[in-house]
N, C-alpha and C. Protein backbone atom coordinates (compact mmCIF):
# COMPACT_ATOMS: atom_id res chain seq x y z
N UNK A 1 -181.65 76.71 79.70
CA UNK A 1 -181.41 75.90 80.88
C UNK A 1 -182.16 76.48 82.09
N UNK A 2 -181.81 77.35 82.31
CA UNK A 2 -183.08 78.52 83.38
C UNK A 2 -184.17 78.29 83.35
N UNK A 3 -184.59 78.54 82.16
CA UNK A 3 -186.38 78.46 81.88
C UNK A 3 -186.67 77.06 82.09
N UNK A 4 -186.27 76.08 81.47
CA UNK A 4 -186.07 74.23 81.91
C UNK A 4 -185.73 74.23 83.78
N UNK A 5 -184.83 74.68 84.16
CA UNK A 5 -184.35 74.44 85.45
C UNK A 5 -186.01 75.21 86.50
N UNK A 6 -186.39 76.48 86.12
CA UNK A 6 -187.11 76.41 87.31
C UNK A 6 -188.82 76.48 86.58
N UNK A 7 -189.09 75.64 85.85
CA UNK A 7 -190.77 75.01 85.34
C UNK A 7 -191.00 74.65 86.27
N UNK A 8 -190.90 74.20 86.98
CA UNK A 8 -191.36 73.00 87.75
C UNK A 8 -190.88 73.50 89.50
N UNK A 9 -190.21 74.60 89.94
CA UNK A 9 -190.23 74.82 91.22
C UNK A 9 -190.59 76.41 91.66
N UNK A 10 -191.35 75.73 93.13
CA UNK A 10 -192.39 76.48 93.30
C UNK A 10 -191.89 78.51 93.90
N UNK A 11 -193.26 78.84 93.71
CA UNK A 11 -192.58 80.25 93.83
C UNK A 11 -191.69 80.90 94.90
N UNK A 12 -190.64 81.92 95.01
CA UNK A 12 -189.80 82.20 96.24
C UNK A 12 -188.48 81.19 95.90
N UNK A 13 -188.31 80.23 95.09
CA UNK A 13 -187.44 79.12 94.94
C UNK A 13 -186.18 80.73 94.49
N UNK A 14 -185.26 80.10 94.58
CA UNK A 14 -184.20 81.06 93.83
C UNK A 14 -182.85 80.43 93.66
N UNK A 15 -181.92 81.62 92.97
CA UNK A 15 -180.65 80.87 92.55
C UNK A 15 -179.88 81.88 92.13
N UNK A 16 -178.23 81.38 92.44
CA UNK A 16 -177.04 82.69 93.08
C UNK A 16 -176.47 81.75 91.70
N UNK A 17 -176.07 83.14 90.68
CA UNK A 17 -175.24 83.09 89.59
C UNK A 17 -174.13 83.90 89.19
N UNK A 18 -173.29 83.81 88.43
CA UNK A 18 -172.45 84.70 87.57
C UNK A 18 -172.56 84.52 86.36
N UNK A 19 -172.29 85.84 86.00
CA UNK A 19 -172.52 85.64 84.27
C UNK A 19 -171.29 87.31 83.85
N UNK A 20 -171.01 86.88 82.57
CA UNK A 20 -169.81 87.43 82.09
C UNK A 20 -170.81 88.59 81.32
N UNK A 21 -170.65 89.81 81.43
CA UNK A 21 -170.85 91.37 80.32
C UNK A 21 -170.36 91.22 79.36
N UNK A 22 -171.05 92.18 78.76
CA UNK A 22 -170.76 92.12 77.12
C UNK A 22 -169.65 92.44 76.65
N UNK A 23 -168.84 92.93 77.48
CA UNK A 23 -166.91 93.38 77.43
C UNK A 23 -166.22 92.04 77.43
N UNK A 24 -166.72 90.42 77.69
CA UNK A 24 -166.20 89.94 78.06
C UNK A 24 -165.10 89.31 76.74
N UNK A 25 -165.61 89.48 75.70
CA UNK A 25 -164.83 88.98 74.29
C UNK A 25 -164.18 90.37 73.81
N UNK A 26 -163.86 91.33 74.44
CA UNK A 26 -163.07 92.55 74.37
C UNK A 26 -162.03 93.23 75.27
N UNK A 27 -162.67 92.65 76.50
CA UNK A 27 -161.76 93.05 77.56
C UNK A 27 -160.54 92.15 77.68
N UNK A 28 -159.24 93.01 78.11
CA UNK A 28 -158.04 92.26 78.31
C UNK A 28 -158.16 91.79 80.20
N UNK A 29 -158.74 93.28 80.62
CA UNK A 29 -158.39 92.54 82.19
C UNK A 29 -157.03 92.78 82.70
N UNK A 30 -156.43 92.64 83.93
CA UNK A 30 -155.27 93.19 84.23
C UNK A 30 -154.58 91.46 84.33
N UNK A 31 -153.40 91.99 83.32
CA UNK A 31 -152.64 90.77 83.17
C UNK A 31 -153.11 89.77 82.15
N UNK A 32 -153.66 90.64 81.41
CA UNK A 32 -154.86 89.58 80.47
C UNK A 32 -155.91 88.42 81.10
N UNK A 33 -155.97 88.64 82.29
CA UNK A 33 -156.49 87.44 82.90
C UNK A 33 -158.14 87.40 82.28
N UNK A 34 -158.51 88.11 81.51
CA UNK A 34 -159.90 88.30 81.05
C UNK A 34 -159.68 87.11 79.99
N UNK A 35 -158.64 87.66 78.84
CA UNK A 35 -158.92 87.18 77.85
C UNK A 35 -158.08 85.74 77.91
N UNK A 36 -157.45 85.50 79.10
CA UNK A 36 -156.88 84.21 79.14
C UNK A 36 -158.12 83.20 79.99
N UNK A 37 -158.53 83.68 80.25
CA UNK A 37 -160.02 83.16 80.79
C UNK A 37 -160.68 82.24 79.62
N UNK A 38 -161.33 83.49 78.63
CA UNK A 38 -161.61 82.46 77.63
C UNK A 38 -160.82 81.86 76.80
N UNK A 39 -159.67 81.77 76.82
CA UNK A 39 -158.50 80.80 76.08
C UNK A 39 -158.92 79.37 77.01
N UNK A 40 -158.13 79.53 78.32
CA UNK A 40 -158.50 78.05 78.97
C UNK A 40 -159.86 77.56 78.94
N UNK A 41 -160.75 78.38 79.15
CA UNK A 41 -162.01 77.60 79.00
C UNK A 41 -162.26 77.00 77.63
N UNK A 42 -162.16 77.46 76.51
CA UNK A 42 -162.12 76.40 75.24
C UNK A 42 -160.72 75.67 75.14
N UNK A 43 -160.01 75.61 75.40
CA UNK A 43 -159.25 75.08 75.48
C UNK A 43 -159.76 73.51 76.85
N UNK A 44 -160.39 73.59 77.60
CA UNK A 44 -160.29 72.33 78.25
C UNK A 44 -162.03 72.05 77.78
N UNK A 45 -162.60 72.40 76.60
CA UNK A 45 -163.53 71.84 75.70
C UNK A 45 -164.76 72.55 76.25
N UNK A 46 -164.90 73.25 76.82
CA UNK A 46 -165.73 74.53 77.19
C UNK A 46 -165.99 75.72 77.10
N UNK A 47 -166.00 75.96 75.59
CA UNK A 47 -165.59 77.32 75.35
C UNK A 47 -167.03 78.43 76.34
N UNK A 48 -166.48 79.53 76.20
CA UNK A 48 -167.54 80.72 76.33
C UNK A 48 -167.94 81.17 75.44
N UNK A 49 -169.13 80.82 75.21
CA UNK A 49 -169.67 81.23 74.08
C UNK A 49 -170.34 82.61 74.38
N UNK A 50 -171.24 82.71 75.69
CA UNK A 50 -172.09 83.89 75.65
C UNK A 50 -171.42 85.04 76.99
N UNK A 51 -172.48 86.35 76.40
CA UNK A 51 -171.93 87.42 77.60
C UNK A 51 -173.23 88.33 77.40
N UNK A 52 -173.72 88.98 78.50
CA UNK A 52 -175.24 89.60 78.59
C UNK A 52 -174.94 91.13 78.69
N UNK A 53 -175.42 92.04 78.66
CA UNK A 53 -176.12 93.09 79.15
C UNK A 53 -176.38 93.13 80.54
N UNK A 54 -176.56 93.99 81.39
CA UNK A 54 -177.99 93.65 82.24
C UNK A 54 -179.50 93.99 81.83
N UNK A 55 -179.47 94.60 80.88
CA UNK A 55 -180.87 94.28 80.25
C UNK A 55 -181.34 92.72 80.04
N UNK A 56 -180.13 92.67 78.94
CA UNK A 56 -180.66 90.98 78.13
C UNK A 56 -180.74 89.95 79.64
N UNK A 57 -180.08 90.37 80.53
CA UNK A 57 -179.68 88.99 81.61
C UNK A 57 -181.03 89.12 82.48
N UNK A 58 -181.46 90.80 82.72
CA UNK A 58 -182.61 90.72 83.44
C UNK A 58 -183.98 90.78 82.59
N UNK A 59 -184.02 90.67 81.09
CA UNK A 59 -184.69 89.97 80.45
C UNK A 59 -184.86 88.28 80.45
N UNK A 60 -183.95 87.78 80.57
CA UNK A 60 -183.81 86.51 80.12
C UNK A 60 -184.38 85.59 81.13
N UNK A 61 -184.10 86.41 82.35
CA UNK A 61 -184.68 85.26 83.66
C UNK A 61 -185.87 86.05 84.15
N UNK A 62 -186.54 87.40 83.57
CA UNK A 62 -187.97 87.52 83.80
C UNK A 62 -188.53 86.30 82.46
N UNK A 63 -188.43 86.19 81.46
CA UNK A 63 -189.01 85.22 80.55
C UNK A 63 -189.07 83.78 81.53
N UNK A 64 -188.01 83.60 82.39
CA UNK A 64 -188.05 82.46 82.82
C UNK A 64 -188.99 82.35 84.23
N UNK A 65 -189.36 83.53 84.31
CA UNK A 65 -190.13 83.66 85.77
C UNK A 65 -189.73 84.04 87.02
N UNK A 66 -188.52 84.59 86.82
CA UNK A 66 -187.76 85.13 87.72
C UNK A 66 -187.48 86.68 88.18
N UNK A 67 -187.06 86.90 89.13
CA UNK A 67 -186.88 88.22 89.51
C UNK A 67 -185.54 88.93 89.89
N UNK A 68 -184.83 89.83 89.53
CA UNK A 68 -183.19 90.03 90.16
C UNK A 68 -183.56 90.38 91.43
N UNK A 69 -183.26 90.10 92.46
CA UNK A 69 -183.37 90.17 94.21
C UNK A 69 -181.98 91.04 94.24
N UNK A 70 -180.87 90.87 93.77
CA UNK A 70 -180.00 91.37 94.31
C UNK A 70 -178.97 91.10 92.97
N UNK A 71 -178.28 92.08 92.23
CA UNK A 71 -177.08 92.08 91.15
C UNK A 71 -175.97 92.90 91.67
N UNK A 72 -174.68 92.45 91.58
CA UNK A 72 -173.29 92.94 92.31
C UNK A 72 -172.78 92.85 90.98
N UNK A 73 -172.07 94.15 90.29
CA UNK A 73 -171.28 94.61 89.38
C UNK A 73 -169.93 94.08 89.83
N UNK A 74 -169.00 93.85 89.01
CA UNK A 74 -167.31 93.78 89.15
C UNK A 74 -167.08 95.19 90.32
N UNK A 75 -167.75 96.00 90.08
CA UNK A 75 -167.19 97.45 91.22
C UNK A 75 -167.81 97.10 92.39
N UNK A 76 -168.82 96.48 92.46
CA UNK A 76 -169.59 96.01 93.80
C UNK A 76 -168.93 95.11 94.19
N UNK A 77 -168.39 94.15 93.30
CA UNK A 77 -168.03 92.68 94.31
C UNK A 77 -166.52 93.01 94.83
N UNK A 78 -166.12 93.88 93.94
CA UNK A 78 -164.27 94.51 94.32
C UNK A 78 -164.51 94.82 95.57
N UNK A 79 -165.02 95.92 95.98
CA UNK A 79 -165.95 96.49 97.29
C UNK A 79 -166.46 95.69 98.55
N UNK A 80 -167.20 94.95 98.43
CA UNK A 80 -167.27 94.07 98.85
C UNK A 80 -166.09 92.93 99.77
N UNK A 81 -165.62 92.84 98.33
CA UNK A 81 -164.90 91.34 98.85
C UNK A 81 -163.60 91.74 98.68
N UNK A 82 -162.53 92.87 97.76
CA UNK A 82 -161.26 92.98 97.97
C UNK A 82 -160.86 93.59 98.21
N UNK A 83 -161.50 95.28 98.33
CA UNK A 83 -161.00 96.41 98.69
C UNK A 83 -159.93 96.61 99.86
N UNK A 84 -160.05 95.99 100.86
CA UNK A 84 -158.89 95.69 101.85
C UNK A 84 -157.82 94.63 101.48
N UNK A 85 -158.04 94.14 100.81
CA UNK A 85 -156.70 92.92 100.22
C UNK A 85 -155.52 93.84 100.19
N UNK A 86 -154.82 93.16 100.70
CA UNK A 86 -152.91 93.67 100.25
C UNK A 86 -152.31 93.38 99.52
N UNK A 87 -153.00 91.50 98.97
CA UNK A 87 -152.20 91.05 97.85
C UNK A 87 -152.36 91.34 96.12
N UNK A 88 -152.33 90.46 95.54
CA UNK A 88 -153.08 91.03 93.99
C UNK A 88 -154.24 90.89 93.36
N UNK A 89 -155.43 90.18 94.44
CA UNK A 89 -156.12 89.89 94.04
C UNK A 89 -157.37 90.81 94.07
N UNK A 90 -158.27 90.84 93.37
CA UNK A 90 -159.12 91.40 92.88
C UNK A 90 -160.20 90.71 92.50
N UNK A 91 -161.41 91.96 92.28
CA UNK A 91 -162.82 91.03 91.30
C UNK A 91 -162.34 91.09 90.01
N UNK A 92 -163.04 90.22 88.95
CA UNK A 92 -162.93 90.31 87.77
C UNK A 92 -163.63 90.98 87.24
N UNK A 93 -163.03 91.28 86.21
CA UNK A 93 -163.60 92.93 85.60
C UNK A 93 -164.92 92.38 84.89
N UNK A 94 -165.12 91.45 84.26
CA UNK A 94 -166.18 91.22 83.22
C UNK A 94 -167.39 90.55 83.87
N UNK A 95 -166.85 89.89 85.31
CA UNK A 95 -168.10 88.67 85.84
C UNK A 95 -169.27 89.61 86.65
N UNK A 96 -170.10 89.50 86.82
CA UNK A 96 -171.71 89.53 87.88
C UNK A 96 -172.13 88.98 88.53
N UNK A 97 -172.30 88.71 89.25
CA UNK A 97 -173.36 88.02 90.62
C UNK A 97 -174.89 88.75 90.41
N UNK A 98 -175.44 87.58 90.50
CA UNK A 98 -176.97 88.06 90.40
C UNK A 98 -177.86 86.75 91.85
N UNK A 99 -178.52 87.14 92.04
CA UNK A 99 -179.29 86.54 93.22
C UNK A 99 -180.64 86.85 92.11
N UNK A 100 -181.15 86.11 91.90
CA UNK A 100 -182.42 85.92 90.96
C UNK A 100 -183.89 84.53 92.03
N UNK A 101 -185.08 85.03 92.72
CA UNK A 101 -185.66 84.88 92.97
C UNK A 101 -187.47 84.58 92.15
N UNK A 102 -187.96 83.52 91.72
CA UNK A 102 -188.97 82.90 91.57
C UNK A 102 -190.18 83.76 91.55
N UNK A 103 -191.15 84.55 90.81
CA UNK A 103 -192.20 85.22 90.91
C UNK A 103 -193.34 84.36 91.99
């Protein structure tokens, strides 16, 4: 879908993703919320089928012509975005943020 999605747009074009690690069909997650993750998602006919590396992920979108500009780990985005929270919320342990930019 990547490699199809950016054929055709021009260089500098880019695009803000998440994608699930290779823990993601192993990890429970706190409260199971990992592995209840992929329960509901096949369950409403969407299963998860895949989960990357950051090798394979920053393989996969150099094949497509792309570049990682910027990747935020589950410890980066916790940091980021919840470390001051009071309530229960948190990053998820298995997801990534990648900012991937156009050669």
């Amino acid at each position: 879908m990547i490699h199809h999605l950016f054929a055709k747009v021009p260089a500098g074009s880019s695009i803000i993703l998440d994608y699930a690690d290779e823990n993601l069909f192993v990890e429970n997650g706190t409260s199971n919320r990992v592995q209840n993750m992929v329960k509901m998602a096949a369950a409403s006919g969407e299963p998860m089928k895949a989960c990357f590396s950051y090798d394979e992920i920053e393989k996969l979108l150099e094949q497509s012509g792309l570049l990682i500009y910027e990747h935020l780990s589950p410890a980066a985005i916790h940091d980021l975005y919840f470390r001051h929270r009071t309530d229960y919320l948190s990053a998820f342990e298995t997801i990534h943020y990648i900012h991937a930019i156009k050669k």
